[in-house]
Protein backbone atom coordinates (compact mmCIF):
# COMPACT_ATOMS: atom_id res chain seq x y z
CA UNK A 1 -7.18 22.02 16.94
CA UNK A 2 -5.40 19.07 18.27
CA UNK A 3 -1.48 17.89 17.57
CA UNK A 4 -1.22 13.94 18.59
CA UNK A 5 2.16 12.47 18.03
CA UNK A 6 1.71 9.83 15.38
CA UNK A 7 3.02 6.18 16.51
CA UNK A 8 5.67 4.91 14.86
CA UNK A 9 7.17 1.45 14.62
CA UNK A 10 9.54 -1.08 12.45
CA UNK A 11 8.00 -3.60 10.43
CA UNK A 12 9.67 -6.57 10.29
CA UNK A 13 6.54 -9.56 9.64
CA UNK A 14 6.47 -11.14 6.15
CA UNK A 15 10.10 -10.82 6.19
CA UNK A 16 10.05 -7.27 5.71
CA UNK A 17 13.02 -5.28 6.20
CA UNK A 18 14.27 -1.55 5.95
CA UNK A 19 10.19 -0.16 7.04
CA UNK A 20 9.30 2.03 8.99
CA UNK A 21 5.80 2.95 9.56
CA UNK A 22 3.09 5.64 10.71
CA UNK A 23 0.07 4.51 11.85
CA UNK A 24 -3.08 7.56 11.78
CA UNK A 25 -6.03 7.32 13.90
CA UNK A 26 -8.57 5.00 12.96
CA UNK A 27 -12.07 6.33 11.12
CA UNK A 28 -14.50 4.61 13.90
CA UNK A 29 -17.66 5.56 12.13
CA UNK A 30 -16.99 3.41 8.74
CA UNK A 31 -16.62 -0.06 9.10
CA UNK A 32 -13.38 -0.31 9.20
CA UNK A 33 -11.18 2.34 7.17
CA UNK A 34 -7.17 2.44 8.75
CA UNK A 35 -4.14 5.39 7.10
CA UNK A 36 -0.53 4.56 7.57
CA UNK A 37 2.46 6.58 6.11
CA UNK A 38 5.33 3.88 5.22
CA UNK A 39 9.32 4.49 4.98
CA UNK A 40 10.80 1.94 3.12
CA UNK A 41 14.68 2.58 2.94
CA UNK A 42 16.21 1.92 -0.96
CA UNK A 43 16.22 -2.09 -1.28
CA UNK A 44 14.04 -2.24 1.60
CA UNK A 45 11.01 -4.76 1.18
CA UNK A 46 7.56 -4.87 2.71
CA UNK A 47 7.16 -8.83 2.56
CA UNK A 48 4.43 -10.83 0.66
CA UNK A 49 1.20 -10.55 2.55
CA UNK A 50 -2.13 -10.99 1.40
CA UNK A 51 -4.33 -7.54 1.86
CA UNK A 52 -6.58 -7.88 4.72
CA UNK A 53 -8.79 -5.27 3.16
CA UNK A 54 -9.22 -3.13 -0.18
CA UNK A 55 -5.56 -1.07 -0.30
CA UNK A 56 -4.20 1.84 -1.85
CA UNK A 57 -0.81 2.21 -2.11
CA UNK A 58 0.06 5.74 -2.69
CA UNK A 59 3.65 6.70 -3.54
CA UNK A 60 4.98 10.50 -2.38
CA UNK A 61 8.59 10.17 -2.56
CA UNK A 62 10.82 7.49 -4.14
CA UNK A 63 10.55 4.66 -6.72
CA UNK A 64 9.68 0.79 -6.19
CA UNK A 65 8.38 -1.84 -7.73
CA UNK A 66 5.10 -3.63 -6.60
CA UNK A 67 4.21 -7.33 -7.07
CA UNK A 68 0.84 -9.45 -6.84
CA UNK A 69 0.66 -13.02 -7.25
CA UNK A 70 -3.55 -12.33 -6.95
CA UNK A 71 -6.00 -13.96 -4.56
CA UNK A 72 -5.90 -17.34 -5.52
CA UNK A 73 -1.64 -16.69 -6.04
CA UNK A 74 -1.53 -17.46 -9.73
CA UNK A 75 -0.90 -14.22 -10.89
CA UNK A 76 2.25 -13.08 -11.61
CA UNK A 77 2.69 -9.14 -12.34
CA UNK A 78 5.61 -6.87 -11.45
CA UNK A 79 5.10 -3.09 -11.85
CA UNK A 80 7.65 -0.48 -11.46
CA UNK A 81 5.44 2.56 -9.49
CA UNK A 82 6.72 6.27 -8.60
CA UNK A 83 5.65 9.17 -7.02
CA UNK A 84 1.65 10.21 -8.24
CA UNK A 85 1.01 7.07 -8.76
CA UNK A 86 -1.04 4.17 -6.74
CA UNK A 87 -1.26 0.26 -6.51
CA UNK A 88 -4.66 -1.07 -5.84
CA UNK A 89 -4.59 -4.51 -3.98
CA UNK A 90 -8.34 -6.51 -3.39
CA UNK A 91 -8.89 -8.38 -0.43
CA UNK A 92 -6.45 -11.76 -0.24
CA UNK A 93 -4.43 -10.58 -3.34
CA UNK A 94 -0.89 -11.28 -2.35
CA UNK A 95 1.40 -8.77 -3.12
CA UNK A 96 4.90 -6.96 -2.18
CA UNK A 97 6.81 -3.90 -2.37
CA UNK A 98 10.25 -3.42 -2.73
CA UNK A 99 12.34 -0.11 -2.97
CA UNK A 100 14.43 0.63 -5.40
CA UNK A 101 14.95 4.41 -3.87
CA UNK A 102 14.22 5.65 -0.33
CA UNK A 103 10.48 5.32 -0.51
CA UNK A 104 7.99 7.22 1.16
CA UNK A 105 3.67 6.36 0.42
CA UNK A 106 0.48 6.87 2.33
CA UNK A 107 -1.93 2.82 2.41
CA UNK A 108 -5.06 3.55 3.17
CA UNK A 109 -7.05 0.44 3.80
CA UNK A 110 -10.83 -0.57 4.22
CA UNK A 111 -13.25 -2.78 4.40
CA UNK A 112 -15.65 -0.91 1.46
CA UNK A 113 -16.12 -2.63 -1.29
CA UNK A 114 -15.44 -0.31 -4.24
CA UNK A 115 -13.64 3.08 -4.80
CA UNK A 116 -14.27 6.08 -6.85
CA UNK A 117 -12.44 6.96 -9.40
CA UNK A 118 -12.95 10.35 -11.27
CA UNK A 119 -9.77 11.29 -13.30
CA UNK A 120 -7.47 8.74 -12.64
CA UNK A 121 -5.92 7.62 -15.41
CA UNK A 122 -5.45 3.15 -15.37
CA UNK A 123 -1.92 2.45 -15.89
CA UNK A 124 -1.72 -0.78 -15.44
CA UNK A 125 -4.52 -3.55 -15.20
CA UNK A 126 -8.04 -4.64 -15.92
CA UNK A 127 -10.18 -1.88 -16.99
CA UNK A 128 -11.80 0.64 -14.60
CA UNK A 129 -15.23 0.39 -13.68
């Protein structure tokens, strides 16, 4: 067994305030998978970015709301999200996350193209595969 002390630092690009962020070792055998635990404080924002790679944004703790504007930016959807439940951002969709409570969520991110999904139940969106 090994204990590592996770790094930890502020985020503050995209104009993000009140984050805080965990980042987990890398997976250097896929292609490129990376695990961060997040800390947004309530009214905190994690700025307007587009995803650099398919990302799951999984709430633990706290409410938010989570916005996409899509890949080519004419979307235009706003969803309130809360603990057991996860945003799903494509490559280049443009999105945001603001809490509305002391947030706390686990992104993973990678460069596969698709994910699995058994029993999840779509809440919001376009129909799963």
């Amino acid at each position: 067994m090994r204990i590592i002390q996770l790094p930890s630092r502020e985020i503050s690009r995209f104009d993000s305030h009140g984050v805080d962020m965990d980042f987990l070792p890398q997976v250097l055998d896929a292609e490129r998978t990376m695990m961060h635990i997040v800390r947004i404080v309530a009214n905190g924002t994690l700025g307007e970015h587009p995803a650099t790679a398919l990302q799951v944004f999984a709430v633990l703790a706290g409410e938010g709301v989570v916005t996409s504007k899509g890949v080519a930016g004419d979307a235009d959807e706003r969803w309130e999200i809360q603990p057991g439940q996860a945003a799903i951002w494509d490559t280049g969709e443009v999105h945001e996350t603001t809490a509305t409570t002391d947030l706390l969520a686990a992104i993973v991110e990678t460069t596969g193209s698709e994910l699995v999904l058994l029993e999840h139940e779509l809440l919001f969106g376009p129909p799963l595969d």
